[in-house]
Protein backbone atom coordinates (compact mmCIF):
# COMPACT_ATOMS: atom_id res chain seq x y z
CA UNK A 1 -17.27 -0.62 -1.90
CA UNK A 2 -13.70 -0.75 -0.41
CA UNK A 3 -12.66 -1.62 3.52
CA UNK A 4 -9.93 1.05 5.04
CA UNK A 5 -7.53 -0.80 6.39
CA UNK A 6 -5.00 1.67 7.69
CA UNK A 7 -1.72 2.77 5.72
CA UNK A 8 -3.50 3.88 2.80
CA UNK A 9 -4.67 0.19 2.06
CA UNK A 10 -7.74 -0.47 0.65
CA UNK A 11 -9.45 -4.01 0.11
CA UNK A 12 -13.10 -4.67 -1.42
CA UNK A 13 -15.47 -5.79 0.78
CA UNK A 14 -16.39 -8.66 -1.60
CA UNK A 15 -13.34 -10.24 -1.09
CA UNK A 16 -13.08 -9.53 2.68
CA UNK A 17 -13.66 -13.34 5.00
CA UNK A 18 -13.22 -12.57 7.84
CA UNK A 19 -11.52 -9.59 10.58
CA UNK A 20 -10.15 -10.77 13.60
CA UNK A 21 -8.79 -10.56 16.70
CA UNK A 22 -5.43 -11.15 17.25
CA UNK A 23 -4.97 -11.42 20.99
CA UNK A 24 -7.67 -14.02 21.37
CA UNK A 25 -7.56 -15.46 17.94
CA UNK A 26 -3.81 -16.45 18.11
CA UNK A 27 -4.39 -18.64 21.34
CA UNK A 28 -5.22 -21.47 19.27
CA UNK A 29 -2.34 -23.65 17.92
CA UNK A 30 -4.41 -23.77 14.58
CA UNK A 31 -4.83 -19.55 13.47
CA UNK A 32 -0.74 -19.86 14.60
CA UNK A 33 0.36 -22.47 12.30
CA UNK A 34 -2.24 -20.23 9.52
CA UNK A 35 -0.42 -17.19 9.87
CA UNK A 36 3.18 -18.51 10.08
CA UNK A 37 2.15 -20.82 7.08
CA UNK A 38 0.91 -17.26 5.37
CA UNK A 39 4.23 -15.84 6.45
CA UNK A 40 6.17 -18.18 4.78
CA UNK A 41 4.13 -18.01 1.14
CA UNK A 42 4.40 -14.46 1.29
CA UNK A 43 0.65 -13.85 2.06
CA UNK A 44 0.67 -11.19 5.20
CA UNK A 45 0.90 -7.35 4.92
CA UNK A 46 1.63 -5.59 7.91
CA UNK A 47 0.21 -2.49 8.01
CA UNK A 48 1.84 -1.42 11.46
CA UNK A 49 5.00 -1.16 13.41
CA UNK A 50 3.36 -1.49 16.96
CA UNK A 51 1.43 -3.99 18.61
CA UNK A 52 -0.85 -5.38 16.27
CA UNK A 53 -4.74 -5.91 17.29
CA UNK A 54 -6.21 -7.76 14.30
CA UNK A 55 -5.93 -9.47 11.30
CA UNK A 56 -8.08 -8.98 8.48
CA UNK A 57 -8.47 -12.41 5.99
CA UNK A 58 -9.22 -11.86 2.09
CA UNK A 59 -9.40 -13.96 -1.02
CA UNK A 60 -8.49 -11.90 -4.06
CA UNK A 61 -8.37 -13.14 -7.61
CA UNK A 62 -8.62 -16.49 -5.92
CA UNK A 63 -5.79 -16.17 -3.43
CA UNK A 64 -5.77 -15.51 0.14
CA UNK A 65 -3.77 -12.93 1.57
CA UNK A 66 -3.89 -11.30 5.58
CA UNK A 67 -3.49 -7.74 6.39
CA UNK A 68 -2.37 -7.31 9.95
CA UNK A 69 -3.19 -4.01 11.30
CA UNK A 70 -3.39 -1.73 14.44
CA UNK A 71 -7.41 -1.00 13.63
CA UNK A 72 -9.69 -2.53 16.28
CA UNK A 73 -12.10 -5.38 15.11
CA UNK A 74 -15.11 -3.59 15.98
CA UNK A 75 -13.74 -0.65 13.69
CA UNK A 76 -13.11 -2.42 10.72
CA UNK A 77 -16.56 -4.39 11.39
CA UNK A 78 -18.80 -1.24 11.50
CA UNK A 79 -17.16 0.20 8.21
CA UNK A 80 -17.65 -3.23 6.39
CA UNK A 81 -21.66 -2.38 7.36
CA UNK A 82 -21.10 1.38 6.38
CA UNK A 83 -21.68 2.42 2.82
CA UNK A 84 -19.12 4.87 3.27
C-alpha cells in the first residue's frame, strides 16, 4: 500500500520511519543538524511552497530520503493505518 503525501507523491508504507512534526520536532539542535545534513546530500523533497507542518522520514532501496509537506501529522498517521 502507498502513503499520499501531497503533490501527487506517493511513498510505500513499508519504507515509511517515521512522520513528524516540524514545529516541535525542529526545537532540538539534533532533527536540525538531520535535516540540514539531508539538505546538503540531496535527500529532502519539498512538497510545498508555504509553511511547512511535517516531515515525513523513509528508507528506500536502502537510502533515506525526507519529504517535507503541508499535510498534518495526524493526517498522514491515520492513512498509514487506512487500507485505502
Amino acid at each position: 500500500m502507498y502513503l499520499h503525501l501531497g503533490q501527487d507523491v506517493l511513498v510505500r508504507k513499508r519504507d515509511v520511519i517515521g512522520i513528524f512534526d516540524i514545529e516541535t520536532t525542529t526545537v532540538e539542535r539534533s532533527t536540525r543538524d538531520f535535516l540540514a545534513r539531508a539538505e546538503r546530500e540531496s535527500r529532502v523533497t519539498t512538497l510545498t511552497s508555504e509553511l511547512p507542518r511535517s516531515f515525513v522520514l523513509t528508507q528506500e532501496q536502502g537510502v533515506l530520503r525526507v519529504y517535507i509537506g503541508q499535510i498534518a501529522t495526524a493526517t498522514l498517521r491515520r492513512r498509514m493505518e487506512n487500507d485505502m
